[in-house]
N, C-alpha and C. Protein backbone atom coordinates (compact mmCIF):
# COMPACT_ATOMS: atom_id res chain seq x y z
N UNK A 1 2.88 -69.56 103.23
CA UNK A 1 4.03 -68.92 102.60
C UNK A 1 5.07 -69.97 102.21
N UNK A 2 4.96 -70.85 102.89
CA UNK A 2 6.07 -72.03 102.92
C UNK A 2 5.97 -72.43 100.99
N UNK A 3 4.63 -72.87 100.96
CA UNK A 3 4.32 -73.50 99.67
C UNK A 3 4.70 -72.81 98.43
N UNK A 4 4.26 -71.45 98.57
CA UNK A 4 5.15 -70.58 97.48
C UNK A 4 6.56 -70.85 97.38
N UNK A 5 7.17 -70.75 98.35
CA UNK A 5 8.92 -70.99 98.64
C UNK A 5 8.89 -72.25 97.39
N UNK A 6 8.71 -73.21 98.21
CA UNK A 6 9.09 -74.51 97.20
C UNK A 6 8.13 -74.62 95.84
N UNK A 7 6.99 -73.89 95.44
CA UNK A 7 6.39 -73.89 93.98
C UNK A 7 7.12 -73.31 93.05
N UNK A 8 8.03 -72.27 94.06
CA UNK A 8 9.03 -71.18 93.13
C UNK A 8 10.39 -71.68 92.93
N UNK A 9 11.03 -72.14 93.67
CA UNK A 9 12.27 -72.82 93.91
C UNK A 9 11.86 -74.37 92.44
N UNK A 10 10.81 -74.88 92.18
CA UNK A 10 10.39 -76.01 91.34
C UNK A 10 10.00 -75.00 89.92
N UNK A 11 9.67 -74.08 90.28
CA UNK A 11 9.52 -73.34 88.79
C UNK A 11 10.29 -72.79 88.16
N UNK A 12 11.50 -72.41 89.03
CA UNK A 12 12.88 -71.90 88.67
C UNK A 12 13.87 -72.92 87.67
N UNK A 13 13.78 -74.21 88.50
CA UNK A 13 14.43 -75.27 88.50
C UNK A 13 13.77 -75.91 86.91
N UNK A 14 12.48 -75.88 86.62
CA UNK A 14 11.83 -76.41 85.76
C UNK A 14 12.33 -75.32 84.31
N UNK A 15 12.14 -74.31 84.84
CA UNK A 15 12.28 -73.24 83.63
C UNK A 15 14.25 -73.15 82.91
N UNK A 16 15.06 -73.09 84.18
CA UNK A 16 16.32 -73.30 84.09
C UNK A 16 16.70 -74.66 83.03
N UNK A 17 15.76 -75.80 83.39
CA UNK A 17 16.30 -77.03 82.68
C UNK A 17 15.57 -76.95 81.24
N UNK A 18 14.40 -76.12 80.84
CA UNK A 18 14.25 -76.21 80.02
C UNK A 18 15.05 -74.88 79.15
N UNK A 19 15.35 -73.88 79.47
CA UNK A 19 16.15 -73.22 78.75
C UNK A 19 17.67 -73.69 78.57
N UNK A 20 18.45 -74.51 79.05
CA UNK A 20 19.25 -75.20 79.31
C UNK A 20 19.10 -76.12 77.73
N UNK A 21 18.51 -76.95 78.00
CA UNK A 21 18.09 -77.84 77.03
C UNK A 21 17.86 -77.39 75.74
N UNK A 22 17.07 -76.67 75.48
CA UNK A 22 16.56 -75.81 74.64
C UNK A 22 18.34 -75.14 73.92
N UNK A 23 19.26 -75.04 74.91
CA UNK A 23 20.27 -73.85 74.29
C UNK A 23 21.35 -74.79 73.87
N UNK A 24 21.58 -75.69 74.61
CA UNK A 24 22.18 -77.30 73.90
C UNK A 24 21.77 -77.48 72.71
N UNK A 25 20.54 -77.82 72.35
CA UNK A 25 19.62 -78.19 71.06
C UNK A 25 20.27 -77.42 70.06
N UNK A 26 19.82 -75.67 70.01
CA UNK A 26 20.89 -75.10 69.27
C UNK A 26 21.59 -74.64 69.23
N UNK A 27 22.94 -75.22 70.26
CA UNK A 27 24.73 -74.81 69.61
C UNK A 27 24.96 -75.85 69.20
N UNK A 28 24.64 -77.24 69.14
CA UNK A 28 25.04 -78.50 69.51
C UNK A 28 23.91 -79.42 68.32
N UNK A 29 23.05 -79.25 68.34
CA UNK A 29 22.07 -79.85 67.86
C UNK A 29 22.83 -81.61 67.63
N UNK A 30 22.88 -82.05 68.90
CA UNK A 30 23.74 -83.12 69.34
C UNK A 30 22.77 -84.43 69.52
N UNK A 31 21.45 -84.14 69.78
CA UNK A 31 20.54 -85.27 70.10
C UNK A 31 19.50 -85.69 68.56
N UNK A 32 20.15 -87.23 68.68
CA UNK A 32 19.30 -87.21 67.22
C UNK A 32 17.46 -87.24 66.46
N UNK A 33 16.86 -86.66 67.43
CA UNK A 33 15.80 -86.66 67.18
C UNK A 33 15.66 -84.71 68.42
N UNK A 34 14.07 -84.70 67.41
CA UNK A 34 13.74 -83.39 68.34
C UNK A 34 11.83 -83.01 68.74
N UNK A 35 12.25 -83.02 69.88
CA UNK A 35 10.57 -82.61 70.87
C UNK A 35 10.17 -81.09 70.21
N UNK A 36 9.09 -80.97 69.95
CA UNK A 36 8.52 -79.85 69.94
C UNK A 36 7.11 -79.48 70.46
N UNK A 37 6.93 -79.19 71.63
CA UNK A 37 5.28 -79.05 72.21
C UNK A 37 4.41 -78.10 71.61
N UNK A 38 3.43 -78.19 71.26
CA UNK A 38 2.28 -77.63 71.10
C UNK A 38 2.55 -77.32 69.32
N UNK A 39 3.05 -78.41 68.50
CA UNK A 39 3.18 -78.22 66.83
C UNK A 39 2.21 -77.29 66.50
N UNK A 40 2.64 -76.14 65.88
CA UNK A 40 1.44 -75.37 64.77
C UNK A 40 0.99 -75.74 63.31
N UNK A 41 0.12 -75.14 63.14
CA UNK A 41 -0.23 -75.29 61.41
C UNK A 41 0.91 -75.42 60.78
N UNK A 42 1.17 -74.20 60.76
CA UNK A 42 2.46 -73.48 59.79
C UNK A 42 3.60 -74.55 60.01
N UNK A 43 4.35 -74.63 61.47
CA UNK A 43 5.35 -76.14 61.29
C UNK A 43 4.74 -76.97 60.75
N UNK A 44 3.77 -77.30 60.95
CA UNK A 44 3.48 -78.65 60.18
C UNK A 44 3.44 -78.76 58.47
N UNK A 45 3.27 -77.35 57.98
CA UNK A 45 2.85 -77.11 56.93
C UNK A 45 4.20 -77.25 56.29
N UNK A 46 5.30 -76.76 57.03
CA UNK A 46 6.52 -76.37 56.41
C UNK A 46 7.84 -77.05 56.45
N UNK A 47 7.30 -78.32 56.84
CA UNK A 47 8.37 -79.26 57.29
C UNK A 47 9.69 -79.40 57.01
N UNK A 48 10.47 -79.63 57.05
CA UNK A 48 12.22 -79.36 56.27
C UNK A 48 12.05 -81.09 55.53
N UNK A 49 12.44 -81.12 54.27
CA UNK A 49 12.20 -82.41 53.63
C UNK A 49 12.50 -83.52 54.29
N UNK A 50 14.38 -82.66 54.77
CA UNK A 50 15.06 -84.19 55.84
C UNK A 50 14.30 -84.71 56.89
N UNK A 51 13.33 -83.79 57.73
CA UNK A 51 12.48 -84.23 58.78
C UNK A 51 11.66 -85.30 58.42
N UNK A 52 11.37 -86.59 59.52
CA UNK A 52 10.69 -87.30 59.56
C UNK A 52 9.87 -87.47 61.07
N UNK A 53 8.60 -87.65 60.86
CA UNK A 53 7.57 -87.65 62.27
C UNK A 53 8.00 -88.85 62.21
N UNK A 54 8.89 -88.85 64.10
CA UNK A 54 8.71 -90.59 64.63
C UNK A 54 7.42 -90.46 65.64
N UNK A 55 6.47 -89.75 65.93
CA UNK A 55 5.50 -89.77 66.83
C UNK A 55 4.59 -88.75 67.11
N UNK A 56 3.63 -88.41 67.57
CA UNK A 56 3.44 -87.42 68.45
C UNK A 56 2.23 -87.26 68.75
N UNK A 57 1.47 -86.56 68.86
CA UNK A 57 0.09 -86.39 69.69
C UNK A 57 -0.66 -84.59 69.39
N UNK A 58 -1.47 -84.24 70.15
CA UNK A 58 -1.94 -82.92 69.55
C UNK A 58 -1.21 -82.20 70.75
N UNK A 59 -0.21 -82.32 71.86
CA UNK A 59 0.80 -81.68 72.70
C UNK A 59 1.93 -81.53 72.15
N UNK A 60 2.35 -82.52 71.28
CA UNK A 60 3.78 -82.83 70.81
C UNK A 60 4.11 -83.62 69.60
N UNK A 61 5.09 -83.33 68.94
CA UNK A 61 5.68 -84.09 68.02
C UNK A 61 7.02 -84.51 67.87
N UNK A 62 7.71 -85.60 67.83
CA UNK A 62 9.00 -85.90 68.06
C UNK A 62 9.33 -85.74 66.27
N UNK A 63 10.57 -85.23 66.07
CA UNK A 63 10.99 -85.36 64.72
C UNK A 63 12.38 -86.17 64.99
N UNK A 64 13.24 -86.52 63.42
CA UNK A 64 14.44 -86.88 63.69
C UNK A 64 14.76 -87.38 62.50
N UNK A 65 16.20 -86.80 62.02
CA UNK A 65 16.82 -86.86 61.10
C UNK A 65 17.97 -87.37 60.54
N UNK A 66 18.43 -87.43 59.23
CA UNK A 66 19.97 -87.97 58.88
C UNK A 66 20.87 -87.12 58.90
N UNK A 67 20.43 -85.60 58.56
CA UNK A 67 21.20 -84.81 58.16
C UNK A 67 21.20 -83.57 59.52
N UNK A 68 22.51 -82.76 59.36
CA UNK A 68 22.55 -81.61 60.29
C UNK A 68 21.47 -80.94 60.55
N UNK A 69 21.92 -79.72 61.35
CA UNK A 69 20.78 -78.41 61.43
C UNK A 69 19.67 -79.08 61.70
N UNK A 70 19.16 -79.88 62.27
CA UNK A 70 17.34 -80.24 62.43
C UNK A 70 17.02 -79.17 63.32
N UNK A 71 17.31 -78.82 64.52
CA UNK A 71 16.85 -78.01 65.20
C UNK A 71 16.92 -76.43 64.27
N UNK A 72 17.58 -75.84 63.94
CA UNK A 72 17.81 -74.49 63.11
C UNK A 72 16.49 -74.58 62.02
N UNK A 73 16.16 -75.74 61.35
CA UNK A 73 15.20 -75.78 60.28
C UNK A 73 13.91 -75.98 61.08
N UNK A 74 13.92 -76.74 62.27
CA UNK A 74 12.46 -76.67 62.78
C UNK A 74 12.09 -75.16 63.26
N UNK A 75 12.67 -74.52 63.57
CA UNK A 75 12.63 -72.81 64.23
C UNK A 75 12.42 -72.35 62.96
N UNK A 76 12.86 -72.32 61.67
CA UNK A 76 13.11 -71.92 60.34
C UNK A 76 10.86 -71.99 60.30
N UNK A 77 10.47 -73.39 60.34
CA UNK A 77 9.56 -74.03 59.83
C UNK A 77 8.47 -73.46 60.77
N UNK A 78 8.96 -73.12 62.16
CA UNK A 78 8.01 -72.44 63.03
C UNK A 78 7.55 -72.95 64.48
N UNK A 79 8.51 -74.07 64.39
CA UNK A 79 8.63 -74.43 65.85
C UNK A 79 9.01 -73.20 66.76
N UNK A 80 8.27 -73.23 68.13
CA UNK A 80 8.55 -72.19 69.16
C UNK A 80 9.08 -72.66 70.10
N UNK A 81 9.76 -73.85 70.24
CA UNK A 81 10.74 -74.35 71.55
C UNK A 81 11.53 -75.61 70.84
N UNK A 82 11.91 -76.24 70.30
CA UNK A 82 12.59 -77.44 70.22
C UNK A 82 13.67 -78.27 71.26
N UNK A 83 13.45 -79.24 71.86
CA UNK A 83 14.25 -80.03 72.90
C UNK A 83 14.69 -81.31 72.23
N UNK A 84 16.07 -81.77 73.10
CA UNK A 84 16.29 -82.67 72.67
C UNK A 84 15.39 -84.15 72.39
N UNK A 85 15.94 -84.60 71.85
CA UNK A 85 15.15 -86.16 71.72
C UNK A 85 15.89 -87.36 71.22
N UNK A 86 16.20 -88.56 72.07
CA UNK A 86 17.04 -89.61 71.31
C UNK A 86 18.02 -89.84 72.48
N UNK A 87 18.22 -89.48 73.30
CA UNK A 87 19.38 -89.16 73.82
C UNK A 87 18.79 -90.07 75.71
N UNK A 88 20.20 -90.50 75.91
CA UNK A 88 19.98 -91.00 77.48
C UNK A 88 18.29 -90.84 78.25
N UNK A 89 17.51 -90.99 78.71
CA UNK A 89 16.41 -90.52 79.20
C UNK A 89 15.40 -89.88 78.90
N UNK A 90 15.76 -89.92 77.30
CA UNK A 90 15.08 -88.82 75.87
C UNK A 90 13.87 -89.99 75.50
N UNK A 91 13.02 -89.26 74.79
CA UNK A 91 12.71 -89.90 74.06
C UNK A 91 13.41 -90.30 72.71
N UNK A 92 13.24 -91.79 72.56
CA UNK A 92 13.59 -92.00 71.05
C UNK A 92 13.08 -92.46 70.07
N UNK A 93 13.61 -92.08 68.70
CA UNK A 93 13.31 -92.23 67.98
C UNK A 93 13.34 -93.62 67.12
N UNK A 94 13.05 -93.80 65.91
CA UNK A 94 12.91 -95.42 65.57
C UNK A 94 14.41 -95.34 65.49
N UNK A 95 14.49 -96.91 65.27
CA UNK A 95 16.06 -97.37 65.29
C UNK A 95 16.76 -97.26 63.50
N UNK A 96 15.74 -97.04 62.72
CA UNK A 96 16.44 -96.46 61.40
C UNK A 96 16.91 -95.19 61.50
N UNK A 97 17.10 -94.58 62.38
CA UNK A 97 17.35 -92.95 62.81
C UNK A 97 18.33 -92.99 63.77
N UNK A 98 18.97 -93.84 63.86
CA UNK A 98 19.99 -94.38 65.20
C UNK A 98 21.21 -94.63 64.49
């Protein structure tokens, strides 16, 4: 029983920081690049022009931009979570995006 206690107390904690993050991203859209896990077709298909891929893999794709709204246009494009990126302990993006 013990182990549930602390799997739940770490899943709380995990889910809290990512909705957290996630709600920063869009009031703020403050971090200059942006995480998105598990990219779909359709985002990929629909990219916002200003977006540029600094990376990613078939889990993730980091984007990051010059202009406002990146996070609002990746949700627009079909992202289903966007997190920050660029930022203190973030991943970052290239230094022409800085």
């Amino acid at each position: 029983m013990r182990r549930w206690n602390i799997f739940s107390i770490i899943s709380v904690i995990a889910a809290v920081w990512l909705a957290l993050s996630a709600s920063v991203m869009w009031a703020t859209d403050a971090a200059p690049g942006a995480l998105v896990f598990f990219p779909s077709d359709q985002l990929m298909s629909n990219l916002p022009d200003d977006a540029a891929v600094t990376g990613g893999s078939q889990i993730m794709v980091t984007f990051a931009s010059t202009e406002p709204h990146l996070t609002r246009k990746l949700y627009a494009a079909g992202a289903w979570l966007v997190l920050p990126a660029g930022l203190t302990g973030c991943l970052k993006p290239p230094s022409a995006f800085r």
